[in-house]
Structures are given as C-alpha cells and as structure tokens.
N, C-alpha and C. Protein backbone atom coordinates (compact mmCIF):
# COMPACT_ATOMS: atom_id res chain seq x y z
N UNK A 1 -49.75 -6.55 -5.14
CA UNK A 1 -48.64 -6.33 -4.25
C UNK A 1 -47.58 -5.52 -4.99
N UNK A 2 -46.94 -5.08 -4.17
CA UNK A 2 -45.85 -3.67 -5.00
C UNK A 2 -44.66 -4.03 -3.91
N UNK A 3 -43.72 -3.74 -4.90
CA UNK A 3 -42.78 -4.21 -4.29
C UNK A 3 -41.80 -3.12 -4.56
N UNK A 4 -40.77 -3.04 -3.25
CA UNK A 4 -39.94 -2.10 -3.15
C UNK A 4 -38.46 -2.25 -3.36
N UNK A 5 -37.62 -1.19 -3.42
CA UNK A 5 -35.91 -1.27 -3.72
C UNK A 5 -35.63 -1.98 -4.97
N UNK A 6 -34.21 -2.41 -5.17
CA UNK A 6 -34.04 -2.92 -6.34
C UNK A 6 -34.07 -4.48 -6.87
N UNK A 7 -34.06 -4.61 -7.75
CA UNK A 7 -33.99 -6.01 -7.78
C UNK A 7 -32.48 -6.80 -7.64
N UNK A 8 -32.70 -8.41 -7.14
CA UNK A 8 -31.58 -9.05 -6.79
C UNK A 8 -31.07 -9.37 -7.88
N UNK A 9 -29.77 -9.49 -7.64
CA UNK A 9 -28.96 -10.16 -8.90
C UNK A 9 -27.79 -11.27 -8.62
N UNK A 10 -28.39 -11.86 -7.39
CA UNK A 10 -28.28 -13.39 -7.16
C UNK A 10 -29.08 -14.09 -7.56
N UNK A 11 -28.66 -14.86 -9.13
CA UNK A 11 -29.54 -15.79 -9.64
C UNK A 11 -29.08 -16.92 -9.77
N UNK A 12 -29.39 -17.95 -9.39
CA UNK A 12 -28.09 -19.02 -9.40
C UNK A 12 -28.09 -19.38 -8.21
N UNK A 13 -27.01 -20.76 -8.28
CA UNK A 13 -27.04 -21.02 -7.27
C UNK A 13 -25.60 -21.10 -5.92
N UNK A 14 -25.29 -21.15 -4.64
CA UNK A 14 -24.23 -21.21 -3.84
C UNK A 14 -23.13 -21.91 -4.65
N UNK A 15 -21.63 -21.69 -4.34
CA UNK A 15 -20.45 -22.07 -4.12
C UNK A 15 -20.52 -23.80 -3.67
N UNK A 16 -21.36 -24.12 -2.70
CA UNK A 16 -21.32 -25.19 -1.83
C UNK A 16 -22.38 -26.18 -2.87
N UNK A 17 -23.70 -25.35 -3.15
CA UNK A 17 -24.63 -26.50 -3.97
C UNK A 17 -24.05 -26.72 -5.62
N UNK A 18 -22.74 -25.99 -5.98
CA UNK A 18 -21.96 -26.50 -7.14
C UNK A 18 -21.63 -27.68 -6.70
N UNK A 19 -20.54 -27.26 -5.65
CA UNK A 19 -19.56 -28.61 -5.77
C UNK A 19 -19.89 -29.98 -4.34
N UNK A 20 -20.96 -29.35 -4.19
CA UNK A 20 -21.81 -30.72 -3.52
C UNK A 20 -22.23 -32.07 -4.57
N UNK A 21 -22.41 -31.04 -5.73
CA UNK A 21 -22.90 -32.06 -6.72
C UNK A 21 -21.86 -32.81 -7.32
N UNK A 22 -20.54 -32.64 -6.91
CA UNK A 22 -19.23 -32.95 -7.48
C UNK A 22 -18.68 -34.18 -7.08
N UNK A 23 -18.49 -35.09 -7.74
CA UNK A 23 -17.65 -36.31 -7.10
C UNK A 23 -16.20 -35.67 -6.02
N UNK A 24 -15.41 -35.13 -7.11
CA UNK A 24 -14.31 -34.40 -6.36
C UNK A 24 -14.17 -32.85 -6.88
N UNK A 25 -14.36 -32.03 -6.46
CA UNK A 25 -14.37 -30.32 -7.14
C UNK A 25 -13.17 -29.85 -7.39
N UNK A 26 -12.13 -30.45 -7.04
CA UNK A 26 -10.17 -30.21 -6.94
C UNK A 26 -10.11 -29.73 -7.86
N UNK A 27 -9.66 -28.71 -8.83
CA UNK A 27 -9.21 -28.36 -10.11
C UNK A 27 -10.14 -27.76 -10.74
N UNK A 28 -11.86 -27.77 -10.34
CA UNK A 28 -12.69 -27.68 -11.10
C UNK A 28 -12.78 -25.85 -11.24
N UNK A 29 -12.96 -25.32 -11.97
CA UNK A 29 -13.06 -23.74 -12.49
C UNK A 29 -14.99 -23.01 -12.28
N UNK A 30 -14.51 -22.19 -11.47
CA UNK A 30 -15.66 -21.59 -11.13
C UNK A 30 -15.35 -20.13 -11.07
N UNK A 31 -16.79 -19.88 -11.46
CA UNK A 31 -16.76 -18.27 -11.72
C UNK A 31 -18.33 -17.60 -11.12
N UNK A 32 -18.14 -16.03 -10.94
CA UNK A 32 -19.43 -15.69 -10.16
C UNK A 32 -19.80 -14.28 -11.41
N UNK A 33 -21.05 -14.32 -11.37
CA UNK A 33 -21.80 -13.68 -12.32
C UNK A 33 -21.86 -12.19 -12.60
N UNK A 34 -21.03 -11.83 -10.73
CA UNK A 34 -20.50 -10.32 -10.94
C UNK A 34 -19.14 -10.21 -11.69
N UNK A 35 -18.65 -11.43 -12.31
CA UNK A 35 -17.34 -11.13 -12.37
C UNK A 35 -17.46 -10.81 -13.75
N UNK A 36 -18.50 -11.22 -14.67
CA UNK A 36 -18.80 -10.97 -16.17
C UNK A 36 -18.96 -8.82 -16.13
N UNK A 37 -19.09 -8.40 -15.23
CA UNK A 37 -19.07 -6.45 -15.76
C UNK A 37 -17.35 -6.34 -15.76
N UNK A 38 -16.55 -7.06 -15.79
CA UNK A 38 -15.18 -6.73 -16.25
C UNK A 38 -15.17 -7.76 -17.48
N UNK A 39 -13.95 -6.48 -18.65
CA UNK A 39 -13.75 -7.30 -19.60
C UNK A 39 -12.26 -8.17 -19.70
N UNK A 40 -11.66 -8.11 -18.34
CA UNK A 40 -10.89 -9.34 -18.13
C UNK A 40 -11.53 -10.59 -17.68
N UNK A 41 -10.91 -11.56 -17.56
CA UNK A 41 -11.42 -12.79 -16.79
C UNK A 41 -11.48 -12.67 -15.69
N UNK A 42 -12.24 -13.50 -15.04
CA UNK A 42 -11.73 -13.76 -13.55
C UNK A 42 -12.54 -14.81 -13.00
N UNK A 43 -11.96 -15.65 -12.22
CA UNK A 43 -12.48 -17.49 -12.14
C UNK A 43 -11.64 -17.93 -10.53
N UNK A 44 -11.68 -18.82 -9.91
CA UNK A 44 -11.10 -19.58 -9.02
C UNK A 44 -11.10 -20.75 -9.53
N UNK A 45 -10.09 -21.57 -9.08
CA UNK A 45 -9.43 -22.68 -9.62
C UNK A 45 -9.68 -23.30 -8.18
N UNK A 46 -10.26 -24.42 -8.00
CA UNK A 46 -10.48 -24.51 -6.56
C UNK A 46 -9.33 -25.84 -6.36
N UNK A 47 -9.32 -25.77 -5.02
CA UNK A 47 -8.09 -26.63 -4.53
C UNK A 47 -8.76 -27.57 -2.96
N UNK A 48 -9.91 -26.98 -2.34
CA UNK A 48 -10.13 -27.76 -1.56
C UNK A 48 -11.46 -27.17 -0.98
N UNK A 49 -12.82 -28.29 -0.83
CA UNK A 49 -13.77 -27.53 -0.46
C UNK A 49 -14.42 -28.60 0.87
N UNK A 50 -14.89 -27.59 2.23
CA UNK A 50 -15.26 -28.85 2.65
C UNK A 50 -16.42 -28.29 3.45
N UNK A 51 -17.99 -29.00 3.15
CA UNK A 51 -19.14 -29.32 3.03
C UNK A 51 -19.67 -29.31 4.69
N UNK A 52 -20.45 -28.49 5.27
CA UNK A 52 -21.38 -28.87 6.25
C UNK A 52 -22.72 -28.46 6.39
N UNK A 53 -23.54 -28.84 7.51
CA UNK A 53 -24.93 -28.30 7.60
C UNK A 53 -24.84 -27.22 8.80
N UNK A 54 -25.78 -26.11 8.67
CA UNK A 54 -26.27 -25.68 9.87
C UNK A 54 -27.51 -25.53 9.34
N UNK A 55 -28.83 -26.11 10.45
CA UNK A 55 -29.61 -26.90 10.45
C UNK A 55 -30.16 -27.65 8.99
N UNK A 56 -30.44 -27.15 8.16
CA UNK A 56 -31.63 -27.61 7.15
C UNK A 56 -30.73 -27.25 6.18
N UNK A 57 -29.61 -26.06 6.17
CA UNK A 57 -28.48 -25.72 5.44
C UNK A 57 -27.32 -26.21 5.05
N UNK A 58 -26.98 -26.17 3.94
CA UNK A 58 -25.65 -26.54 3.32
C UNK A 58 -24.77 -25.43 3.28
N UNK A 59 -23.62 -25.65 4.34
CA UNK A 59 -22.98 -24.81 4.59
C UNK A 59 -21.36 -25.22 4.25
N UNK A 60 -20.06 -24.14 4.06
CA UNK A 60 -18.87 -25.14 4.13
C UNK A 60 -18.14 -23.90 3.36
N UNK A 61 -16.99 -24.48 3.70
CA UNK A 61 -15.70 -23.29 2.82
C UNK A 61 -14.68 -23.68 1.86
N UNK A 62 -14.26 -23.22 1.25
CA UNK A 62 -14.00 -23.61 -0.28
C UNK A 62 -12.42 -22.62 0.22
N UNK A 63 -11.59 -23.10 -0.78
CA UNK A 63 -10.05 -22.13 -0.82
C UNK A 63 -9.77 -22.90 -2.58
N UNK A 64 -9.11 -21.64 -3.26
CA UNK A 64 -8.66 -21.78 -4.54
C UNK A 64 -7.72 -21.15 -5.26
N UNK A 65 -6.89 -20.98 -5.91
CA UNK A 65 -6.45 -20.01 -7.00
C UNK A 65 -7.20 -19.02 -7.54
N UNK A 66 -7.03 -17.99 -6.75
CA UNK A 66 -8.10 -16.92 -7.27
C UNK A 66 -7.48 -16.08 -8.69
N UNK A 67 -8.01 -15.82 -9.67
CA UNK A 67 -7.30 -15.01 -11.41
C UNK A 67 -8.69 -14.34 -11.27
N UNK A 68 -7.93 -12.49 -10.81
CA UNK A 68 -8.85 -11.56 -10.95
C UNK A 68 -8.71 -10.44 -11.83
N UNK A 69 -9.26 -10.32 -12.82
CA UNK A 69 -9.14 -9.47 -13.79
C UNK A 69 -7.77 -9.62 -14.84
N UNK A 70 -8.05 -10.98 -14.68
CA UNK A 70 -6.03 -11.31 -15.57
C UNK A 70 -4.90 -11.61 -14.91
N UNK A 71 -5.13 -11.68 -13.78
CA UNK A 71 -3.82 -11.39 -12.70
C UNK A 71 -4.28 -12.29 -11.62
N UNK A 72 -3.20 -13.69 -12.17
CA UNK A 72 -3.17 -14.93 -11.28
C UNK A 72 -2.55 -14.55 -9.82
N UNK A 73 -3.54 -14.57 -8.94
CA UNK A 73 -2.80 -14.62 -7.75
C UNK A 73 -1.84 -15.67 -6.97
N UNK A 74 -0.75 -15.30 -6.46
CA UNK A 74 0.04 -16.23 -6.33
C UNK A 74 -0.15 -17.32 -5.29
N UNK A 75 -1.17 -17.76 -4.30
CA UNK A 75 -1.55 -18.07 -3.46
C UNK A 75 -2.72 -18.87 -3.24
N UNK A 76 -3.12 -19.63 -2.98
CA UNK A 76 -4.12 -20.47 -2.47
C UNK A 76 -5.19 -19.42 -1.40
N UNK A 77 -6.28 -18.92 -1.57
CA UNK A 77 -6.89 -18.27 -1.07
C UNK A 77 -8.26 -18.85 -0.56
N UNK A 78 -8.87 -17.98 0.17
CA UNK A 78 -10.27 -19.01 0.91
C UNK A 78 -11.04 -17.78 0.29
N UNK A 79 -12.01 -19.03 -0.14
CA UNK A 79 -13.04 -18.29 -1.03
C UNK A 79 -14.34 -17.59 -0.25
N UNK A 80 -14.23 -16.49 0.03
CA UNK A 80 -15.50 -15.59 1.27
C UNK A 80 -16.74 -15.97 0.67
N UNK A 81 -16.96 -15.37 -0.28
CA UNK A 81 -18.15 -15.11 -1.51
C UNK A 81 -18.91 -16.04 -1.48
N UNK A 82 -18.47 -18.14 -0.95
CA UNK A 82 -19.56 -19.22 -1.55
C UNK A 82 -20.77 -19.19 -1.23
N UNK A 83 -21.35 -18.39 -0.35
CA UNK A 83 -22.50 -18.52 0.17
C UNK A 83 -23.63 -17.72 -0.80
N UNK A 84 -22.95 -16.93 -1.66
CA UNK A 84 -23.81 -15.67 -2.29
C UNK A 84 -24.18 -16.60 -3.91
N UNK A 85 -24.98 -16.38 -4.33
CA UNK A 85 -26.26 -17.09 -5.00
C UNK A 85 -26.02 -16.88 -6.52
N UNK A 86 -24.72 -16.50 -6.87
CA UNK A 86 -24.28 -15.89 -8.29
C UNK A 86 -23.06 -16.96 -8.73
N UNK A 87 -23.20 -18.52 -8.40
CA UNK A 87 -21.82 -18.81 -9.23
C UNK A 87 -22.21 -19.81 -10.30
N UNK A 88 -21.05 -20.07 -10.92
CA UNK A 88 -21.14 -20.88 -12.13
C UNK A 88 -20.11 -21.90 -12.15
N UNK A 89 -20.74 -22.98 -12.55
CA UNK A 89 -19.65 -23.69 -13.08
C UNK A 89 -19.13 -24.37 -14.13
N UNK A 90 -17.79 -23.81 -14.66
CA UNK A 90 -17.20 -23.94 -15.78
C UNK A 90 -17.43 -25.45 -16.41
N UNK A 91 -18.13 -26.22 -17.68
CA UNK A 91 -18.04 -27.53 -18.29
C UNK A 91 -16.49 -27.87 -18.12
N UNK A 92 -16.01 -29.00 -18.05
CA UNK A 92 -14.86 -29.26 -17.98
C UNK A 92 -14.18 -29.09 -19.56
N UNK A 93 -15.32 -29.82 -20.29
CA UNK A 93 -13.94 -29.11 -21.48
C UNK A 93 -13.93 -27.88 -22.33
N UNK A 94 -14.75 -27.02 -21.68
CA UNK A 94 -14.74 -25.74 -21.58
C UNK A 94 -13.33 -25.10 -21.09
N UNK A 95 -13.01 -25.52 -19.54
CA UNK A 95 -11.92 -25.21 -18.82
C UNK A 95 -10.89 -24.76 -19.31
N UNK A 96 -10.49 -25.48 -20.16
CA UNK A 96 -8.83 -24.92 -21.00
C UNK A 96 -8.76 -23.93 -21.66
N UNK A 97 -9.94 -23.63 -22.48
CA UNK A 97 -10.34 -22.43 -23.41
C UNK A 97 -10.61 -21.36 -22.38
N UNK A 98 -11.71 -21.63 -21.14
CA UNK A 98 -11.65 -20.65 -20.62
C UNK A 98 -10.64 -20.23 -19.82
N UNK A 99 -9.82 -20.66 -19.33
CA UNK A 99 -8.77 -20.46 -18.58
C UNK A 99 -7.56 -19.32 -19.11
N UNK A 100 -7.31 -19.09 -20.61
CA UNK A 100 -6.72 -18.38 -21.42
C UNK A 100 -6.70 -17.28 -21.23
N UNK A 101 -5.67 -16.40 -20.69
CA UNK A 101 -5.84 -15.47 -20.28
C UNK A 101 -5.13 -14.34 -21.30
N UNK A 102 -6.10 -13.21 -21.61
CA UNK A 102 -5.67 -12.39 -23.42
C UNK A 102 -4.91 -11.67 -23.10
N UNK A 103 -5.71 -10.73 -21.67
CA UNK A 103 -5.64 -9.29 -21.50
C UNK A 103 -5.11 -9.73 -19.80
N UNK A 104 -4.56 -8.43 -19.17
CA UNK A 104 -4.66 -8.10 -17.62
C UNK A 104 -4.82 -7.11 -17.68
N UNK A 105 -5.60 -6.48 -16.44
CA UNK A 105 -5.87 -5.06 -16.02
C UNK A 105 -4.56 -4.67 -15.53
N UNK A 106 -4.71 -3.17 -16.00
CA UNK A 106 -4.07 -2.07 -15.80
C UNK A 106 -4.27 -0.99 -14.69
N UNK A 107 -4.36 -0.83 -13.68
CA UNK A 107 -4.50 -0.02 -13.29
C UNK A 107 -3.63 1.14 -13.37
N UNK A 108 -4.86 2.32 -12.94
CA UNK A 108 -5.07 4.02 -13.82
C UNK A 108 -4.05 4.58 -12.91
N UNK A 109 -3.62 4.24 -11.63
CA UNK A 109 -2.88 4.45 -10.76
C UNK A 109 -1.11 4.03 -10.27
N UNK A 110 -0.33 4.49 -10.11
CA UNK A 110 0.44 3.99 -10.06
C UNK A 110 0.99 4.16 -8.28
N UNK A 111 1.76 2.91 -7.51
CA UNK A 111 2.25 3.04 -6.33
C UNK A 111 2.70 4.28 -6.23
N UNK A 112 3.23 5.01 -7.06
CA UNK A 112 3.86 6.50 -6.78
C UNK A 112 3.18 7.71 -6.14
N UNK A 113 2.13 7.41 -7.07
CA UNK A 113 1.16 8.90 -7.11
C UNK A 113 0.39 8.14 -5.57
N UNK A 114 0.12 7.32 -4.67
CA UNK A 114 -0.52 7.13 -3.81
C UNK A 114 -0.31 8.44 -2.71
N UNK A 115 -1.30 8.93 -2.56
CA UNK A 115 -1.42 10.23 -1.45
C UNK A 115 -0.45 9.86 -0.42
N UNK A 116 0.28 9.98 0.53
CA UNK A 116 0.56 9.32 1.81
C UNK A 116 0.56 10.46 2.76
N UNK A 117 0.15 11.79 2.10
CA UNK A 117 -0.11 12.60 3.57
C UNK A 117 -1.49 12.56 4.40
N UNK A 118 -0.58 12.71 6.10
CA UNK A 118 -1.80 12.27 6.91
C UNK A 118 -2.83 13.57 7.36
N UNK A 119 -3.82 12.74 7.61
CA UNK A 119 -4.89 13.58 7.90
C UNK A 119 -5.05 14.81 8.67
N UNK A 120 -5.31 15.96 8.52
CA UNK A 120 -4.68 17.38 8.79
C UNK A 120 -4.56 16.94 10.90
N UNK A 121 -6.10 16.75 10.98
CA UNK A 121 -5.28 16.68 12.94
C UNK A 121 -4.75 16.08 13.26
N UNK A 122 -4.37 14.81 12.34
CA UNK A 122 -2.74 13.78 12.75
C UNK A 122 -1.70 14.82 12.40
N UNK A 123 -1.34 15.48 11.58
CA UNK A 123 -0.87 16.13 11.21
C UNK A 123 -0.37 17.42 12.30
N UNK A 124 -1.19 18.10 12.98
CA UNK A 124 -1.40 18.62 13.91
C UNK A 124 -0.64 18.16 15.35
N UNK A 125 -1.08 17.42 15.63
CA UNK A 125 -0.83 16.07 17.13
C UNK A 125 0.84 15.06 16.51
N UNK A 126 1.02 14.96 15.22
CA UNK A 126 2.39 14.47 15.32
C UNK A 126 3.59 15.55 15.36
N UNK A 127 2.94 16.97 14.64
CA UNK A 127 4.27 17.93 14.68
C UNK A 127 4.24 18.11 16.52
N UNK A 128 2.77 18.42 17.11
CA UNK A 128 3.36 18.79 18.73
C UNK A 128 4.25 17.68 19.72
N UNK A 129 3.97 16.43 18.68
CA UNK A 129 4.65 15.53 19.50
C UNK A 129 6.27 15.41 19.23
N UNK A 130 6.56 15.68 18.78
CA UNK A 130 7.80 15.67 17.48
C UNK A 130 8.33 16.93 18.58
N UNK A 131 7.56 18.63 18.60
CA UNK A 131 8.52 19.35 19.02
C UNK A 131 8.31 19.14 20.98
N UNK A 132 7.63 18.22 21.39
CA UNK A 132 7.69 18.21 23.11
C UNK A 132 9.40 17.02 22.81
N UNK A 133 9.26 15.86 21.90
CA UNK A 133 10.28 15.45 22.02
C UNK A 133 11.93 15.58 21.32
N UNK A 134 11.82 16.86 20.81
CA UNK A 134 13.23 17.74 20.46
C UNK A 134 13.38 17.28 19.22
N UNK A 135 12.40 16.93 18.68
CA UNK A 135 12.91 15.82 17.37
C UNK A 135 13.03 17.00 15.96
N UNK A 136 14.06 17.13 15.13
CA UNK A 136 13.86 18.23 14.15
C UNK A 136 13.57 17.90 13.30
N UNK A 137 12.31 17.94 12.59
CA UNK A 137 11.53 18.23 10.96
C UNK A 137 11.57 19.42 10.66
N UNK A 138 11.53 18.75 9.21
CA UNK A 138 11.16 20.35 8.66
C UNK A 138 9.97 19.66 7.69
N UNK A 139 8.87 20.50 7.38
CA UNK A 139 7.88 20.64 6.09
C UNK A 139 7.25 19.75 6.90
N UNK A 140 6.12 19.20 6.25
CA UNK A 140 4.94 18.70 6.04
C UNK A 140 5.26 17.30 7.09
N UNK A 141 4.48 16.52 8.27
CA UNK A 141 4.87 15.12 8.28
C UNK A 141 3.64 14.64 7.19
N UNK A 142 4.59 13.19 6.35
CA UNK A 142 3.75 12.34 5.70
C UNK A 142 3.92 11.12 6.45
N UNK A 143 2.92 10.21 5.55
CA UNK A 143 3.29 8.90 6.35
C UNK A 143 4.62 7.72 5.95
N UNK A 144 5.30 8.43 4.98
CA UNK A 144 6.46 7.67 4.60
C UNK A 144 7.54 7.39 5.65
N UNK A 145 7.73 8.66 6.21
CA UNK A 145 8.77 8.63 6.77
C UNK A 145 8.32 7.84 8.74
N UNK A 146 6.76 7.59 8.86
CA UNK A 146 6.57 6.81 9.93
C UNK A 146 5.90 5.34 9.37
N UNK A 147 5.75 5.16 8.21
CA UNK A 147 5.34 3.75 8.03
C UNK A 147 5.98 3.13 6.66
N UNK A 148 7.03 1.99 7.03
CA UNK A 148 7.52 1.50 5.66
C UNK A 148 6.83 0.99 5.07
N UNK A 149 6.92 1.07 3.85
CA UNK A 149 6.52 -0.10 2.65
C UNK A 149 6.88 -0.85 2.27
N UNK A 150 6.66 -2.29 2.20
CA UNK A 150 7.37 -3.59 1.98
C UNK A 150 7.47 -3.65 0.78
N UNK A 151 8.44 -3.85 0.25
CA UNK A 151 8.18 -4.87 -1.48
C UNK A 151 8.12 -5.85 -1.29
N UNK A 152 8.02 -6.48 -0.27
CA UNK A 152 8.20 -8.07 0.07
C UNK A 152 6.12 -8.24 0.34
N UNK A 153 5.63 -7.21 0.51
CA UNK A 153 4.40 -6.75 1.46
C UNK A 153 3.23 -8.42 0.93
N UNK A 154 3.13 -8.94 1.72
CA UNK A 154 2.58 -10.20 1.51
C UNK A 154 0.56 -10.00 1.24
N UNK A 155 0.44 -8.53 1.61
CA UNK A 155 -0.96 -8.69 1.73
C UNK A 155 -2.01 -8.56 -0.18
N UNK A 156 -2.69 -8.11 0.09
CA UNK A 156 -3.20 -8.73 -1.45
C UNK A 156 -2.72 -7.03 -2.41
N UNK A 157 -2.79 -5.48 -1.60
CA UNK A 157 -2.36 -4.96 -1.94
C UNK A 157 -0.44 -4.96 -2.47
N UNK A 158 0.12 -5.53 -1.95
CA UNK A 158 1.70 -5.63 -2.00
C UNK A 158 1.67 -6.31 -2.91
N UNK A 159 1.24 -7.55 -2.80
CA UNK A 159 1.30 -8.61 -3.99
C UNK A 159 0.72 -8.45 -5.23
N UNK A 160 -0.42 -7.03 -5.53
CA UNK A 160 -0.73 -6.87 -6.24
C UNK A 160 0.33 -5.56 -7.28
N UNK A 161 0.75 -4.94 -5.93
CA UNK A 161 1.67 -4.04 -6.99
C UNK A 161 2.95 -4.50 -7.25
N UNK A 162 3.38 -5.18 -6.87
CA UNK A 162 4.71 -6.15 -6.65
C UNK A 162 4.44 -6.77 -8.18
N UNK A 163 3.13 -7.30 -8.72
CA UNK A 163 3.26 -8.03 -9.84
C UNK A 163 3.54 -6.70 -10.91
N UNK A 164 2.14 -5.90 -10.39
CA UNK A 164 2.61 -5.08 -11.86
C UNK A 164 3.54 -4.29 -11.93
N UNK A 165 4.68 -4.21 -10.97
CA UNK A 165 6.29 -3.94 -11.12
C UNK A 165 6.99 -5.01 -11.77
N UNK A 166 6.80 -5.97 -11.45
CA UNK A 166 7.26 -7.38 -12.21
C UNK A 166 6.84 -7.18 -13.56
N UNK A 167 5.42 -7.46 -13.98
CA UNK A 167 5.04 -7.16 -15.77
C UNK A 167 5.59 -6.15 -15.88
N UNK A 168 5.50 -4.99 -15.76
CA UNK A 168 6.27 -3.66 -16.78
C UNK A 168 7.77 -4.22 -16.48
N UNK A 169 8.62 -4.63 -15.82
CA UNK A 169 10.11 -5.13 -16.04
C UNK A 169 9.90 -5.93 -17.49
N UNK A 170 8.80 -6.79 -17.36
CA UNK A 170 9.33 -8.13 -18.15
C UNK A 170 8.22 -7.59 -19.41
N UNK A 171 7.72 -6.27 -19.74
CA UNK A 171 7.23 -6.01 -20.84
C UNK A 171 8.56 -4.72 -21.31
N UNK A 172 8.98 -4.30 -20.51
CA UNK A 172 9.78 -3.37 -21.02
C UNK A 172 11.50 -4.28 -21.91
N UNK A 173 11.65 -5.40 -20.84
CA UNK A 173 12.78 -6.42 -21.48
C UNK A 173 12.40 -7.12 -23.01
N UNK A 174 11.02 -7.28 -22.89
CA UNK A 174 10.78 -8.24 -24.05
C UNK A 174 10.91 -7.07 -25.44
C-alpha cells in the first residue's frame, strides 16, 4: 500500500483526554506540540474545563490564560485548538520552572508602518462618492481618516500592540 500527501503531526493526545484524566485541571499548564517551532514559550494556564460526549466521543471546552510567544495575555480565553491531537501536559513540579518567562517576541513590524491604504476600486467608488456629496479631499483616500483606531482596541490585535507600546515605555524608563 502507498500512501499519499504528507504526514500528520498530531501525535498525542486531545485537550479533553488530558484533563479528563484530572481530578481538577484548574491551574494545571498545558502546552501543544506546534508551539515548540518558536523559541519563545507558549502554554495555557487553564482556568475552567468542562467535559462532554457526542456519541462514543469525548467532547468539551476548556478557557485559560493563554502566554504566546512570551506575551501573557491579559484575559481568560477559550481554548479552540482542544480537539487537535498535539497537547501536553506540563508535570506539576515542572510548572514553575516552566512557566519562566526569558525572552518575548518582537515583532519585525511596527503599528506605524501598517499599510492603511484602501484597495485601488474602493479607492475609486469612495473619491466618486465624496465628490456626488460636495465633500473636499485632497490626495489619496486612506483608511485612517474613515476608520479609527482604538488604543483601548479590546480585540487580540489591540491588545497585542497596546502591550508592546507598554514594554518599550517600561524598557525605555528602566
């Protein structure tokens, strides 16, 4: 027999058949096997998991402290991923050691340099709309000046650049 495409690299077992085996999973540190091709950390801290069947299956959803690539998220999050066949779970007195966080990622990018001009036939369709309604521009429309940006921006992008405005403050003070 010959077999085709690539091979899987779900080895291991579900999110759910970890902490099924768990008296209580609250606190317990888990990590997934794609998360080892970065050389930051990255783990969930789980906070609440709860267990069902569909038919013959162990099914159920998990929410945790997600720390991705160094960078504790501030939030209690629901974990998508438990169903996929790559996790691990941390020995408990492992936990503290692994939990240590050395490094955080950097990203190569900064909020600044983000493109925000729109796509040439939006581009097109907002200047004709702009001159049927008397409105005066001049140059280029981007999307700044029709869509704000929160610093407050709660979603995982906002909260993600929001921190690393926060670290460079508090690396540039120290």
């Amino acid at each position: 027999m010959k077999l085709f495409g690539r091979h899987s690299f779900f080895h291991g077992k579900s999110l759910m058949e970890l902490t099924a085996q768990l008296k209580n999973p609250k606190g317990r540190v888990v990590t997934r096997l794609t998360f080892e091709r970065y050389p930051e950390k990255s783990y969930y801290i789980l906070s609440h998991v709860e267990h069902g069947y569909s038919g013959q299956n162990l099914t159920g959803v998990a929410w945790g402290t997600k720390v991705f690539r160094g960078y504790k998220y501030p939030n209690i999050t629901r974990i998508d991923a438990g169903g996929k066949r790559d996790w691990r779970l941390i020995p408990k007195e492992e936990e503290e050691e692994y939990c240590k966080i050395d490094k955080v990622h950097e990203p190569k990018f900064k909020p600044e340099d983000i493109d925000t001009r729109l796509p040439p036939l939006m581009e097109i369709v907002l200047e004709r709309n702009l001159k049927q309604r008397n409105v005066a521009y001049e140059g280029i429309p981007k999307l700044e000046g029709f869509v704000t940006f929160n610093k407050d921006d709660v979603t995982k992008r906002g909260v993600y650049f929001n921190a690393q405005k926060s670290s460079d403050s508090q690396t540039q003070t120290s």
